[in-house]
PDB file of N, CA and C in Angstrom:
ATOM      1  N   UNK A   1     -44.195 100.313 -17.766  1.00  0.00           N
ATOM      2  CA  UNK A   1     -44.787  99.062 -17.357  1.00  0.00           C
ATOM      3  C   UNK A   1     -45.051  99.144 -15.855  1.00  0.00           C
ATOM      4  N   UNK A   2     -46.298  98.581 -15.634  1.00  0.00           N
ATOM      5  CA  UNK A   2     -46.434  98.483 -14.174  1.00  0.00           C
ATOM      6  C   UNK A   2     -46.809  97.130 -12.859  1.00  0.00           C
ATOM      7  N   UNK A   3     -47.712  97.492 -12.330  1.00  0.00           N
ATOM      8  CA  UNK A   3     -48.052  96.449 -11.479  1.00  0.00           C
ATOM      9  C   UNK A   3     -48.627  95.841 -12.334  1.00  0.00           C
ATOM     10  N   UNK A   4     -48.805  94.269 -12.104  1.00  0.00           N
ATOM     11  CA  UNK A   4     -49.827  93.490 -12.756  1.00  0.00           C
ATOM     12  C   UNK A   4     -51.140  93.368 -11.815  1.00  0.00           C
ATOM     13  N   UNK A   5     -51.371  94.126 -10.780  1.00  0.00           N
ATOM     14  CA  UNK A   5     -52.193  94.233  -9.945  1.00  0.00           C
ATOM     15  C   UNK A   5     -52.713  95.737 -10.054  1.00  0.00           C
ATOM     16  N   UNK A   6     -51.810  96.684 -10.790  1.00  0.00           N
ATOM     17  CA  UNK A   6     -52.541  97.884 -10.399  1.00  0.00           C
ATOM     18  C   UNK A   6     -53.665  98.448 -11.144  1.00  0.00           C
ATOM     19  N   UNK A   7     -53.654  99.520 -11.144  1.00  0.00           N
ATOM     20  CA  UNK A   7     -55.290  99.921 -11.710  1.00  0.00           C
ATOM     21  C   UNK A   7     -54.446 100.546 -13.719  1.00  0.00           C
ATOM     22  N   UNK A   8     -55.236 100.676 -14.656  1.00  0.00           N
ATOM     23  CA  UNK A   8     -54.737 101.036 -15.619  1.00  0.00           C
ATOM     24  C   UNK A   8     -54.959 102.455 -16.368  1.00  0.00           C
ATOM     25  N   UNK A   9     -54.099 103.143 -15.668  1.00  0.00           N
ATOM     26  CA  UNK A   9     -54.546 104.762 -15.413  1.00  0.00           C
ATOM     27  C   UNK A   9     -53.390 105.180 -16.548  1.00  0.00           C
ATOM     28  N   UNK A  10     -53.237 106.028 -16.719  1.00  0.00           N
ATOM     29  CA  UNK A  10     -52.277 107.285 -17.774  1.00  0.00           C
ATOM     30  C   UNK A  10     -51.138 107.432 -16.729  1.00  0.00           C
ATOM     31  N   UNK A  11     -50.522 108.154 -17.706  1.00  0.00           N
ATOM     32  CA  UNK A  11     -49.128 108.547 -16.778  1.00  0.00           C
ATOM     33  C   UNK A  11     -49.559 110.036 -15.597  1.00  0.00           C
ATOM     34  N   UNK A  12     -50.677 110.589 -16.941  1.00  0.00           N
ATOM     35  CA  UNK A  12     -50.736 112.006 -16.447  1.00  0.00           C
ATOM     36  C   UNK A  12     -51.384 112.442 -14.741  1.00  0.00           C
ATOM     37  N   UNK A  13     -52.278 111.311 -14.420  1.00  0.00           N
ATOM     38  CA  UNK A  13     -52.962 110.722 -13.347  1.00  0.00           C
ATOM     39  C   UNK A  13     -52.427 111.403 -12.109  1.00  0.00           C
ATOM     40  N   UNK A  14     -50.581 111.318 -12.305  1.00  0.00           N
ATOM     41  CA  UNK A  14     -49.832 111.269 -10.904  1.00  0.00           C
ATOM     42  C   UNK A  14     -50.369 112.714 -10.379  1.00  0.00           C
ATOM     43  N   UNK A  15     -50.737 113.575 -11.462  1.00  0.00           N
ATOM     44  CA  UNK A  15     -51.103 114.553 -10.620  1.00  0.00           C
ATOM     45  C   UNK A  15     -52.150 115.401 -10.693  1.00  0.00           C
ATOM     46  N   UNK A  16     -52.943 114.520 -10.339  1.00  0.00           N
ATOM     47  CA  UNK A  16     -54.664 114.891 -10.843  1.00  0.00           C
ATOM     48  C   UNK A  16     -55.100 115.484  -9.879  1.00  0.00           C
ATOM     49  N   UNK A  17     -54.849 114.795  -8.545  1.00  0.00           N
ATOM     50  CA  UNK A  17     -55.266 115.262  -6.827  1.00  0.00           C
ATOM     51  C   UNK A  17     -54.236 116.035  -6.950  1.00  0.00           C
ATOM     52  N   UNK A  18     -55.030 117.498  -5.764  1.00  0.00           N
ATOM     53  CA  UNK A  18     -54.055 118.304  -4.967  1.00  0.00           C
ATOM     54  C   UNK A  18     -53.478 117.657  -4.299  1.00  0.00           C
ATOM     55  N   UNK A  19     -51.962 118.463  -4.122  1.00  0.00           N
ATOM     56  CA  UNK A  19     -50.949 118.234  -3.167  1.00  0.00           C
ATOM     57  C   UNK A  19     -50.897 119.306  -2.089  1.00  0.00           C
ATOM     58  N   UNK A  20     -50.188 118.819  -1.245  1.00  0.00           N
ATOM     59  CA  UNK A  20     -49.671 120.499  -0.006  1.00  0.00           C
ATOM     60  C   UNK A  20     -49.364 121.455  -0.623  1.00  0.00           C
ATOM     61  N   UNK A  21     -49.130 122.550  -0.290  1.00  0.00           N
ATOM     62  CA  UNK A  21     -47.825 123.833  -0.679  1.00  0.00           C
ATOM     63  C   UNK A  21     -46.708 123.107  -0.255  1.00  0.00           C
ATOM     64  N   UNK A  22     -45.702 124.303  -0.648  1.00  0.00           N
ATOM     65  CA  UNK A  22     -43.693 123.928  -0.406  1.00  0.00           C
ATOM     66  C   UNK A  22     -43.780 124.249   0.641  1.00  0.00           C
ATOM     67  N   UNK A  23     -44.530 125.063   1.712  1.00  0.00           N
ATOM     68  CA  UNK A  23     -43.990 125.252   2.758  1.00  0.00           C
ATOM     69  C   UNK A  23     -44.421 124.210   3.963  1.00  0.00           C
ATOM     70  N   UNK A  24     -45.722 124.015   3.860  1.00  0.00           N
ATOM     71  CA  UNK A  24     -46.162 123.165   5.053  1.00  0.00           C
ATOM     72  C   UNK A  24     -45.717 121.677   5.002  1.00  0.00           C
ATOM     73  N   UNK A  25     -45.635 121.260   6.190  1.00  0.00           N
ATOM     74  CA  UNK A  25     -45.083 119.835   6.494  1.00  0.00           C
ATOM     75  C   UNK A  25     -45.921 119.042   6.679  1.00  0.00           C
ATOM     76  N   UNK A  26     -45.499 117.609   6.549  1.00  0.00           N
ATOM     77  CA  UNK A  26     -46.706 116.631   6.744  1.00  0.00           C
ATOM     78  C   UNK A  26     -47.226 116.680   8.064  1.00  0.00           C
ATOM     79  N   UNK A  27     -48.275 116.244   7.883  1.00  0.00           N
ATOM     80  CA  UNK A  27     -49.089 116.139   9.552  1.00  0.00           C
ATOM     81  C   UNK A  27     -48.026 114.973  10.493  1.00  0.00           C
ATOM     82  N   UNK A  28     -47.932 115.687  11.699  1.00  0.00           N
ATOM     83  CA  UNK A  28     -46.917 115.103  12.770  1.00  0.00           C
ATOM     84  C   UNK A  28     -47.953 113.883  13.311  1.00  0.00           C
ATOM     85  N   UNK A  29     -47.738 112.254  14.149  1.00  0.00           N
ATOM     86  CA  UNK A  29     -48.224 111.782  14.418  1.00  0.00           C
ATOM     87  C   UNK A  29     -48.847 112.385  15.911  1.00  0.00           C
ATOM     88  N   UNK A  30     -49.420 111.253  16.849  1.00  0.00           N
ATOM     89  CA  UNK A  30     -50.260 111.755  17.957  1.00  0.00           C
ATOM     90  C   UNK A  30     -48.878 111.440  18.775  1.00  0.00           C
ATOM     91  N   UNK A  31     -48.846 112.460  20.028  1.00  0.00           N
ATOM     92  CA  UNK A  31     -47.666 112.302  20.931  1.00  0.00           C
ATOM     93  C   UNK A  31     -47.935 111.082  21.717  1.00  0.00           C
ATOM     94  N   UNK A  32     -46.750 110.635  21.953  1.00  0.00           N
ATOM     95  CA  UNK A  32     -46.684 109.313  23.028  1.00  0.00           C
ATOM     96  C   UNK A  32     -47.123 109.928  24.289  1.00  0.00           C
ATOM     97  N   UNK A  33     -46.932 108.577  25.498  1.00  0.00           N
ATOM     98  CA  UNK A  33     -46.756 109.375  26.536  1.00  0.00           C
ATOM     99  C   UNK A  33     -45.635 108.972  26.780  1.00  0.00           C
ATOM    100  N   UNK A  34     -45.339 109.883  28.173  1.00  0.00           N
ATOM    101  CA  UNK A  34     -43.934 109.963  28.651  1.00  0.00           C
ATOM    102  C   UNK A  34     -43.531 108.653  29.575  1.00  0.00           C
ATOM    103  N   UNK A  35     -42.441 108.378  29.343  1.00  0.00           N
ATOM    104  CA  UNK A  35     -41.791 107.055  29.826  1.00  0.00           C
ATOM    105  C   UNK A  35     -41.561 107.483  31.097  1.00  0.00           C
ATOM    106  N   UNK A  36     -42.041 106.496  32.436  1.00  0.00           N
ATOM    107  CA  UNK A  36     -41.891 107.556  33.932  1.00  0.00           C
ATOM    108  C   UNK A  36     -40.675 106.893  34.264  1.00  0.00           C
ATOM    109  N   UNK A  37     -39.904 107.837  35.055  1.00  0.00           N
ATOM    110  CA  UNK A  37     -38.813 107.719  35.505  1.00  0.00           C
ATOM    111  C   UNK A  37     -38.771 106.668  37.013  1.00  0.00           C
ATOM    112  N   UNK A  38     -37.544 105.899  36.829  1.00  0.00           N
ATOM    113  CA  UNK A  38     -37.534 105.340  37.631  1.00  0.00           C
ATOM    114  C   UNK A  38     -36.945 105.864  39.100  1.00  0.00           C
ATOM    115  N   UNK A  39     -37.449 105.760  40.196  1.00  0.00           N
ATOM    116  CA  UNK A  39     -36.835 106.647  41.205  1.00  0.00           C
ATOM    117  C   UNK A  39     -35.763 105.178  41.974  1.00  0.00           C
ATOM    118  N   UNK A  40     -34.444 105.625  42.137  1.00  0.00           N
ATOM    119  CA  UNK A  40     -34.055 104.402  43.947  1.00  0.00           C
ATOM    120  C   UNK A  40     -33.967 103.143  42.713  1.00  0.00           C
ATOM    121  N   UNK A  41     -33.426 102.200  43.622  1.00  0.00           N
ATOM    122  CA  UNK A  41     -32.708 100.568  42.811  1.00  0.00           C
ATOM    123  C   UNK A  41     -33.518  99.577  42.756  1.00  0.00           C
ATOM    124  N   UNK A  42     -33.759  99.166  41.610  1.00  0.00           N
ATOM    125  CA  UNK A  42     -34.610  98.116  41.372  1.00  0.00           C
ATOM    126  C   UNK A  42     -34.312  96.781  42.226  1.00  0.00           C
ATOM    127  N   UNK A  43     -36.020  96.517  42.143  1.00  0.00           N
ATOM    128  CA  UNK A  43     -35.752  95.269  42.952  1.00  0.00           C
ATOM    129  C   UNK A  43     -35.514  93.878  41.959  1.00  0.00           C
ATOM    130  N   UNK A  44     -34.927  92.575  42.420  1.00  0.00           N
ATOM    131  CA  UNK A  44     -34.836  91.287  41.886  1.00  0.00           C
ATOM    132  C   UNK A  44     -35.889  90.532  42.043  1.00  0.00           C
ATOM    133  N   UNK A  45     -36.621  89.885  41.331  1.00  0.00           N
ATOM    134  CA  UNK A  45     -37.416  89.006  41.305  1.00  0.00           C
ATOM    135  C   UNK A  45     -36.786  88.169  42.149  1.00  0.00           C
ATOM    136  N   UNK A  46     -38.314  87.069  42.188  1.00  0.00           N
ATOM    137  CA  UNK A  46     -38.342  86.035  43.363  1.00  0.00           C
ATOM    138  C   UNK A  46     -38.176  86.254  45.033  1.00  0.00           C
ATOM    139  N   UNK A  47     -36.955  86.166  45.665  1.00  0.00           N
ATOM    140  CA  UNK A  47     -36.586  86.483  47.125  1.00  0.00           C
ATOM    141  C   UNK A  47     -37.123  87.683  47.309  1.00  0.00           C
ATOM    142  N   UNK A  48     -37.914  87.596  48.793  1.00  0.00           N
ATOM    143  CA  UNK A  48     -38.281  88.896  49.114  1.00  0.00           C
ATOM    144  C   UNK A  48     -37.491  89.211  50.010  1.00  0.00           C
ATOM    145  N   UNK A  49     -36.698  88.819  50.608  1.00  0.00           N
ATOM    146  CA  UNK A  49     -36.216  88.922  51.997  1.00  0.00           C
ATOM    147  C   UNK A  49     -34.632  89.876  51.686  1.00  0.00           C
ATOM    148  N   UNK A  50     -33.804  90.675  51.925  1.00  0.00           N
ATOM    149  CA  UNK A  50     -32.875  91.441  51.543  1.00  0.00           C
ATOM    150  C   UNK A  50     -31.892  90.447  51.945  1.00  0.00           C
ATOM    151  N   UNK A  51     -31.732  89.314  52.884  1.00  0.00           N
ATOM    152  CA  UNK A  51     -30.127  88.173  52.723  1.00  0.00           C
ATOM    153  C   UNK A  51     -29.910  87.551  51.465  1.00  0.00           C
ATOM    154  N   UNK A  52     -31.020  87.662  50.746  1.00  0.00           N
ATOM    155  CA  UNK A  52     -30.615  86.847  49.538  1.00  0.00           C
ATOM    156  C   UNK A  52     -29.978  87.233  48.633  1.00  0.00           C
ATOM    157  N   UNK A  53     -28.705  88.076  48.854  1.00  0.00           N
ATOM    158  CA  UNK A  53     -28.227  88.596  48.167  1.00  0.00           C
ATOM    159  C   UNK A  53     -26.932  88.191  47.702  1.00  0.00           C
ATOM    160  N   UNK A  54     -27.308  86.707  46.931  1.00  0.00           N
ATOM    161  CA  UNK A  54     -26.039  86.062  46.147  1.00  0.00           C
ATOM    162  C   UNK A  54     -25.858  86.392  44.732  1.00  0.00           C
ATOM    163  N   UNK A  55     -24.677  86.336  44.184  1.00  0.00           N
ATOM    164  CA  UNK A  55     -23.759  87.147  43.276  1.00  0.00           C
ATOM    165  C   UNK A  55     -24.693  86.212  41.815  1.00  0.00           C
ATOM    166  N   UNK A  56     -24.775  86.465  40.884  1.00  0.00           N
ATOM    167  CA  UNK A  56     -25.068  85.641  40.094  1.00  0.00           C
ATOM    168  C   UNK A  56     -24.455  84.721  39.342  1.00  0.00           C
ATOM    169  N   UNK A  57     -23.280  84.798  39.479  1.00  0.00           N
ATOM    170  CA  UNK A  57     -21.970  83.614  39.130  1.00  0.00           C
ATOM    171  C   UNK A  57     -22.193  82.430  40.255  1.00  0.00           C
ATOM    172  N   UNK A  58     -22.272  82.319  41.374  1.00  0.00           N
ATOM    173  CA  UNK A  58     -22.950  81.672  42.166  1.00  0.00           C
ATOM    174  C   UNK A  58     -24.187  80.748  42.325  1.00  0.00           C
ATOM    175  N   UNK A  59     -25.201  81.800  41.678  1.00  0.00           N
ATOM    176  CA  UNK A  59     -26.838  81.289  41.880  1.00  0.00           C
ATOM    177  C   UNK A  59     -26.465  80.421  40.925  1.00  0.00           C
ATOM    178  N   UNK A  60     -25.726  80.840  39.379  1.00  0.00           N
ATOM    179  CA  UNK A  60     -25.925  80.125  38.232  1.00  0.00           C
ATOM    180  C   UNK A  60     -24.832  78.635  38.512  1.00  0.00           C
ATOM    181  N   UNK A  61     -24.071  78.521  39.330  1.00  0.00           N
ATOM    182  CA  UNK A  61     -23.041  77.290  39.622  1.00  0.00           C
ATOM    183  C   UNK A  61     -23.806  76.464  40.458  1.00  0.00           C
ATOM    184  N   UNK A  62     -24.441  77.013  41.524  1.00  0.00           N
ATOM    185  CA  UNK A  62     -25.340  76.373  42.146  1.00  0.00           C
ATOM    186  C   UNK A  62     -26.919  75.448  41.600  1.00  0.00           C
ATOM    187  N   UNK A  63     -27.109  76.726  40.596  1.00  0.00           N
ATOM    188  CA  UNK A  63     -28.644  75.730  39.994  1.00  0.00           C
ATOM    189  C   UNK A  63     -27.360  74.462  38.927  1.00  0.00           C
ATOM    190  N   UNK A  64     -26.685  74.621  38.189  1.00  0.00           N
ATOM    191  CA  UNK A  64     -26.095  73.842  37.260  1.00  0.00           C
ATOM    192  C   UNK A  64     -25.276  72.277  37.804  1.00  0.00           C
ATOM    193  N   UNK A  65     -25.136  72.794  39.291  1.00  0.00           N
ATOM    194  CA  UNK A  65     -24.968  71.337  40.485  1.00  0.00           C
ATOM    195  C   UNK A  65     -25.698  70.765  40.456  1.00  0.00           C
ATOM    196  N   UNK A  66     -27.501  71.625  40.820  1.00  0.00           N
ATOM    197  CA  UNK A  66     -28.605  70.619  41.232  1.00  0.00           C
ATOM    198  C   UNK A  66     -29.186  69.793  39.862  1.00  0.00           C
ATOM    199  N   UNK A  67     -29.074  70.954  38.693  1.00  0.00           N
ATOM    200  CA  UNK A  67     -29.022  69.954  37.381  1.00  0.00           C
ATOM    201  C   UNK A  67     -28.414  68.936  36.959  1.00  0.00           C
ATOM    202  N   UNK A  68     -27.404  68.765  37.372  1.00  0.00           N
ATOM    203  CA  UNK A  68     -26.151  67.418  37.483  1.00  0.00           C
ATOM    204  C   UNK A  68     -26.462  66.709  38.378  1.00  0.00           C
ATOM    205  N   UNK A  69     -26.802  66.902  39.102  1.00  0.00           N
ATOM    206  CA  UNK A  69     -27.238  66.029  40.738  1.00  0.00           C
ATOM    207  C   UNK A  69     -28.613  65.135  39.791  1.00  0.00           C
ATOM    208  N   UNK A  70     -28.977  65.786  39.541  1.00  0.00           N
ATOM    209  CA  UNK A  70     -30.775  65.336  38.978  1.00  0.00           C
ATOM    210  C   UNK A  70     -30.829  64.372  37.942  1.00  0.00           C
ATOM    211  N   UNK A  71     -29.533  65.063  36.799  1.00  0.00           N
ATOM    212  CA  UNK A  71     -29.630  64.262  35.689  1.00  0.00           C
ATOM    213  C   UNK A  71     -28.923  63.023  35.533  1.00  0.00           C
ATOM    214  N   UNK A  72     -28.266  62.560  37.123  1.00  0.00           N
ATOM    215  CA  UNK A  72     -27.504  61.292  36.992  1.00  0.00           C
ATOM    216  C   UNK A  72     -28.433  60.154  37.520  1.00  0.00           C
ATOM    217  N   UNK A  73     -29.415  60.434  37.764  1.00  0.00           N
ATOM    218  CA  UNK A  73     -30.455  60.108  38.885  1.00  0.00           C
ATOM    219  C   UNK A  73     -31.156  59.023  37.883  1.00  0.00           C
ATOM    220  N   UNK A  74     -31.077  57.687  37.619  1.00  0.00           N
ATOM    221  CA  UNK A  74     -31.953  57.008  36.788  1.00  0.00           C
ATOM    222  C   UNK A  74     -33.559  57.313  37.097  1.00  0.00           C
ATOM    223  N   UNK A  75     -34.278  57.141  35.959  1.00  0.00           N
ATOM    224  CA  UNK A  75     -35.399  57.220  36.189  1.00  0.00           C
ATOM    225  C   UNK A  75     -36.458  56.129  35.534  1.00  0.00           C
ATOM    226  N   UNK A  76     -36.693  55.734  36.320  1.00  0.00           N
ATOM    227  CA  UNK A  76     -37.785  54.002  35.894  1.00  0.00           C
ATOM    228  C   UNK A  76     -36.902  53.381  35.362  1.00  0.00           C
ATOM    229  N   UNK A  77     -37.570  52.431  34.369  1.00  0.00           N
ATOM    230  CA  UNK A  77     -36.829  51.103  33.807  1.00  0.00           C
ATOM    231  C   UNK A  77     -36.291  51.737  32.875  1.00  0.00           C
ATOM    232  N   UNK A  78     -36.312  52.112  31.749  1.00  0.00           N
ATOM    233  CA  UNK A  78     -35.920  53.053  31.084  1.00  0.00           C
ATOM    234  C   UNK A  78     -34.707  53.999  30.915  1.00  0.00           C
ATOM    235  N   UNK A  79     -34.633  54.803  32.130  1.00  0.00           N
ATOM    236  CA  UNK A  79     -32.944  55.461  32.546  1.00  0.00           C
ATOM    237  C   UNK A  79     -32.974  54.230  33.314  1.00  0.00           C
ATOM    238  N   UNK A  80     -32.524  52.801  34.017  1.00  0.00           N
ATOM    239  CA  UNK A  80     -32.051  52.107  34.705  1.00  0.00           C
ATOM    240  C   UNK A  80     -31.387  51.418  33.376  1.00  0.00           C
ATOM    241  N   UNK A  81     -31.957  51.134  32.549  1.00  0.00           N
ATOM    242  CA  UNK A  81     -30.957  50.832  31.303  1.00  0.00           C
ATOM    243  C   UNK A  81     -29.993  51.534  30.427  1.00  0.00           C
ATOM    244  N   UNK A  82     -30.671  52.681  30.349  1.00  0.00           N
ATOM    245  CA  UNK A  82     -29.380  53.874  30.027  1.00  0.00           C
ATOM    246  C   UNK A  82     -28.338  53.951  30.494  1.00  0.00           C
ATOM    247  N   UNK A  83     -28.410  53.609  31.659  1.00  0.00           N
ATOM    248  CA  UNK A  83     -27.525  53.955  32.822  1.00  0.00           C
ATOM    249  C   UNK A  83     -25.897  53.270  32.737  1.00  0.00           C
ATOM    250  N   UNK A  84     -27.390  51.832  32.453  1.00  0.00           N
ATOM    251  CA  UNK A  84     -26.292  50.508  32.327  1.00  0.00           C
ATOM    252  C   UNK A  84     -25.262  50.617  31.187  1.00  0.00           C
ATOM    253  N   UNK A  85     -26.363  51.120  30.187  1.00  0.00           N
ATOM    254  CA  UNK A  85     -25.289  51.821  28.671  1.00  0.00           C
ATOM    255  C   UNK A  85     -24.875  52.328  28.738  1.00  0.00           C
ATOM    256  N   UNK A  86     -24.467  53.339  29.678  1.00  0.00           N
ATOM    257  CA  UNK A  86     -23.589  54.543  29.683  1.00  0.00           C
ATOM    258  C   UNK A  86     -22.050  53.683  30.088  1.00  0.00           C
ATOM    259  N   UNK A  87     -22.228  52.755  31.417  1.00  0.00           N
ATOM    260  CA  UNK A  87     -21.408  52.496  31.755  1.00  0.00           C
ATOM    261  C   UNK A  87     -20.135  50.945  31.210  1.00  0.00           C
ATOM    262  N   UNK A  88     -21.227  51.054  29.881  1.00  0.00           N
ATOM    263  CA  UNK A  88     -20.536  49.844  29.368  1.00  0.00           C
ATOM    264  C   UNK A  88     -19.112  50.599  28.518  1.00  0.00           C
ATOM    265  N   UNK A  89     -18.105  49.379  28.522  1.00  0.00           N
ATOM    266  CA  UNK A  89     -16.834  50.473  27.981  1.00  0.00           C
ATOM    267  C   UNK A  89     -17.202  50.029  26.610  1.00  0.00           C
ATOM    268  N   UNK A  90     -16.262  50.778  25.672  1.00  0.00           N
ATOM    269  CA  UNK A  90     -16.089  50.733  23.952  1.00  0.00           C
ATOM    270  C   UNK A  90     -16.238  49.324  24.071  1.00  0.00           C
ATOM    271  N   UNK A  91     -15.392  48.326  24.606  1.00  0.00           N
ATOM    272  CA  UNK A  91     -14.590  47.033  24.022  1.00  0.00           C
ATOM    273  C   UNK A  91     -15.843  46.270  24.268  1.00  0.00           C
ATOM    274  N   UNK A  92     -16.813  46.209  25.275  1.00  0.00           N
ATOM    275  CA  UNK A  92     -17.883  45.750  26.008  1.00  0.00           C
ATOM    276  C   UNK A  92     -18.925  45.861  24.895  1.00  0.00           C
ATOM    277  N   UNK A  93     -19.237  47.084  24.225  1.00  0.00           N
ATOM    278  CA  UNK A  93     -20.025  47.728  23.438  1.00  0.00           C
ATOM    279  C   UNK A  93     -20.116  47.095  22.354  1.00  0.00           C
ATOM    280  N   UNK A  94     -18.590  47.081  21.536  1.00  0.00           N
ATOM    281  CA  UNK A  94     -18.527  45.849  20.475  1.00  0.00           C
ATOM    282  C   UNK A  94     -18.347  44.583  20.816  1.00  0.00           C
ATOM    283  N   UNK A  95     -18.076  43.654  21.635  1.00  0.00           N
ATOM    284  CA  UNK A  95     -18.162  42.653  21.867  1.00  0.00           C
ATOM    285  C   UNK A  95     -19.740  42.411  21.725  1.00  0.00           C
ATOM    286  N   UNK A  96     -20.629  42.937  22.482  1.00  0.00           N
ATOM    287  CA  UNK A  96     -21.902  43.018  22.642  1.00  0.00           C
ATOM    288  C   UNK A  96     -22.797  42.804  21.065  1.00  0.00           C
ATOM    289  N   UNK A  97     -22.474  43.869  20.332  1.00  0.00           N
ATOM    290  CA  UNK A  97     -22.828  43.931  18.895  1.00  0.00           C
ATOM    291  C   UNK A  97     -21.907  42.722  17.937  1.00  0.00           C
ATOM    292  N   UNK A  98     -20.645  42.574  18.500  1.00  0.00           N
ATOM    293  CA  UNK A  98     -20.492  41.394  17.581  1.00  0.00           C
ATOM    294  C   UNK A  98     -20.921  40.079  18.001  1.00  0.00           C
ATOM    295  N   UNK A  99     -21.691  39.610  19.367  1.00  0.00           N
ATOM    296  CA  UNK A  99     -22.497  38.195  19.436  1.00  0.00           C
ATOM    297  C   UNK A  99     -23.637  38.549  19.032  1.00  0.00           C
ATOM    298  N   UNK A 100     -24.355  39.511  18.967  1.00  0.00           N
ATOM    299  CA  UNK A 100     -25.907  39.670  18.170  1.00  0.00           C
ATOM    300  C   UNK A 100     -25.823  39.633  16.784  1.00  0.00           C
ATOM    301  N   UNK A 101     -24.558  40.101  16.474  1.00  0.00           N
ATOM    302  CA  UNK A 101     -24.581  39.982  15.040  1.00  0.00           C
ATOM    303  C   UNK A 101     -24.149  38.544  14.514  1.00  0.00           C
ATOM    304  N   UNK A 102     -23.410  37.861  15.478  1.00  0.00           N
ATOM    305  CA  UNK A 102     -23.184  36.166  15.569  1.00  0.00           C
ATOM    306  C   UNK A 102     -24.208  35.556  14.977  1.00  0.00           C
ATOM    307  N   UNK A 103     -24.943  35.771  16.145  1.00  0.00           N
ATOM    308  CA  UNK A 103     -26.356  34.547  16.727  1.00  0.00           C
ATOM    309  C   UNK A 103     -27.619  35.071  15.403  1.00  0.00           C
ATOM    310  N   UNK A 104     -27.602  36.262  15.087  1.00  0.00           N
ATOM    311  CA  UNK A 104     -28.515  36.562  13.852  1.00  0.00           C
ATOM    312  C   UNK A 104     -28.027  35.680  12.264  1.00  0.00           C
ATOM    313  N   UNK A 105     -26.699  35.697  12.500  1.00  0.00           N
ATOM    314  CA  UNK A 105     -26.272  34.989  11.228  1.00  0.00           C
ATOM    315  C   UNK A 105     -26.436  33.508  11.660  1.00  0.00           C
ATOM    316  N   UNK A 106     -26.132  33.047  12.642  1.00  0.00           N
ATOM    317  CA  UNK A 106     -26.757  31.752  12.914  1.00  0.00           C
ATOM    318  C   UNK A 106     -28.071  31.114  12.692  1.00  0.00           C
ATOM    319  N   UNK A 107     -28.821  32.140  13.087  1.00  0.00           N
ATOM    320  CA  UNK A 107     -30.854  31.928  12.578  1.00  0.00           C
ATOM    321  C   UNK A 107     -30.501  32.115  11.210  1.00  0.00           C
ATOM    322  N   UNK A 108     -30.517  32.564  10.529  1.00  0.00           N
ATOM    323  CA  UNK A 108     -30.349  32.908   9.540  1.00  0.00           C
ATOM    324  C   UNK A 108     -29.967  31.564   8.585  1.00  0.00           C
ATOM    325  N   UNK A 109     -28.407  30.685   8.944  1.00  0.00           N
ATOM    326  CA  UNK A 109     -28.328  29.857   8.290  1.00  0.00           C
ATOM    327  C   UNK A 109     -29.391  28.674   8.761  1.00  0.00           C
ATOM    328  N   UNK A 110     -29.399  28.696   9.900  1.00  0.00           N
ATOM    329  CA  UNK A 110     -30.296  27.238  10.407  1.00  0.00           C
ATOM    330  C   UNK A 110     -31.772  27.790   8.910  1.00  0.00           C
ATOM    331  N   UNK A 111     -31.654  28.757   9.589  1.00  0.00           N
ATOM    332  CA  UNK A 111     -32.968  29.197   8.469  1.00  0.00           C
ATOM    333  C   UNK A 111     -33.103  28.566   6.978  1.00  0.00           C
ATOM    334  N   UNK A 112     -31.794  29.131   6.579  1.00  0.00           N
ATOM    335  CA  UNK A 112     -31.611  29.125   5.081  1.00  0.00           C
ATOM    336  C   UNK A 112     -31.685  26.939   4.946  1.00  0.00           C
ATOM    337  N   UNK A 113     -30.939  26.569   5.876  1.00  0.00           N
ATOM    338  CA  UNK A 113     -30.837  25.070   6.075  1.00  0.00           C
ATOM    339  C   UNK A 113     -32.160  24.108   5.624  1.00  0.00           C
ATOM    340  N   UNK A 114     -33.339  24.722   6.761  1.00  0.00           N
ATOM    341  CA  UNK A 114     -34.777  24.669   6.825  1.00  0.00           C
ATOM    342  C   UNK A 114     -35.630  24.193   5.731  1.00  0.00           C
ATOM    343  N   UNK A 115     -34.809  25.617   4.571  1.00  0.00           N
ATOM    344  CA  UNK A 115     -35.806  25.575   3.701  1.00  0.00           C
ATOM    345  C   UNK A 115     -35.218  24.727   2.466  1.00  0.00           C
ATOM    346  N   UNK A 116     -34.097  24.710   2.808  1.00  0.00           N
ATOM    347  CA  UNK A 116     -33.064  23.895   1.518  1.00  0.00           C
ATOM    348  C   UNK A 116     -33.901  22.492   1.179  1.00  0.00           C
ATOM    349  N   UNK A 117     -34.207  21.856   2.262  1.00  0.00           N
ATOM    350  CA  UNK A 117     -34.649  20.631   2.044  1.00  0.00           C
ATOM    351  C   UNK A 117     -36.311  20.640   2.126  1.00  0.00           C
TER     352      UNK A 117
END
């Protein structure tokens, strides 16, 4: 049984075309070229100047400050309310959610009241 895609040939087929001899090998591909050697110590991106030569435990503590510095930083109205949420405590948080959830059940009955009559 075979492909359901392939062609519907005999078994005997497999060896209808010539093959190589036993001795010769398949054809080798085309040679690469040669990888050039690097001469002397690579340079670091960015700084051109040779003082800039801080450790990278450093550079990386230093950018991860200015990211913290940045991300406490409200931004428009938007983070000015976040902000405010961040700093509300747990007890504040539910107090908060349990008068909205008050005053909704309040509309609600005035509502239901409304229509009673």
């Amino acid at each position: 049984m075979g492909n359901c895609f392939g062609k519907e040939t005999s078994s005997s087929d497999n060896f209808a075309t010539p093959g190589r001899p036993v001795g010769n090998a398949p054809p080798q591909p085309a040679p690469r070229a040669a990888v050039p050697k690097i001469s002397g110590q690579g340079r670091s991106l960015g700084g051109s100047q040779a003082s800039d030569t801080i450790d990278a435990r450093t550079a990386a503590a230093k950018a991860a400050e200015e990211r913290a510095a940045r991300a406490n930083q409200p931004k428009g109205k938007l983070g000015q309310a976040l902000a405010k949420e961040k700093q509300q405590t747990r007890v504040a948080t539910l107090g908060e959610a349990s008068r909205d959830e008050r005053r909704m059940r309040d509309a609600d009955e005035a509502a239901e009241a409304r229509n009673y009559n």
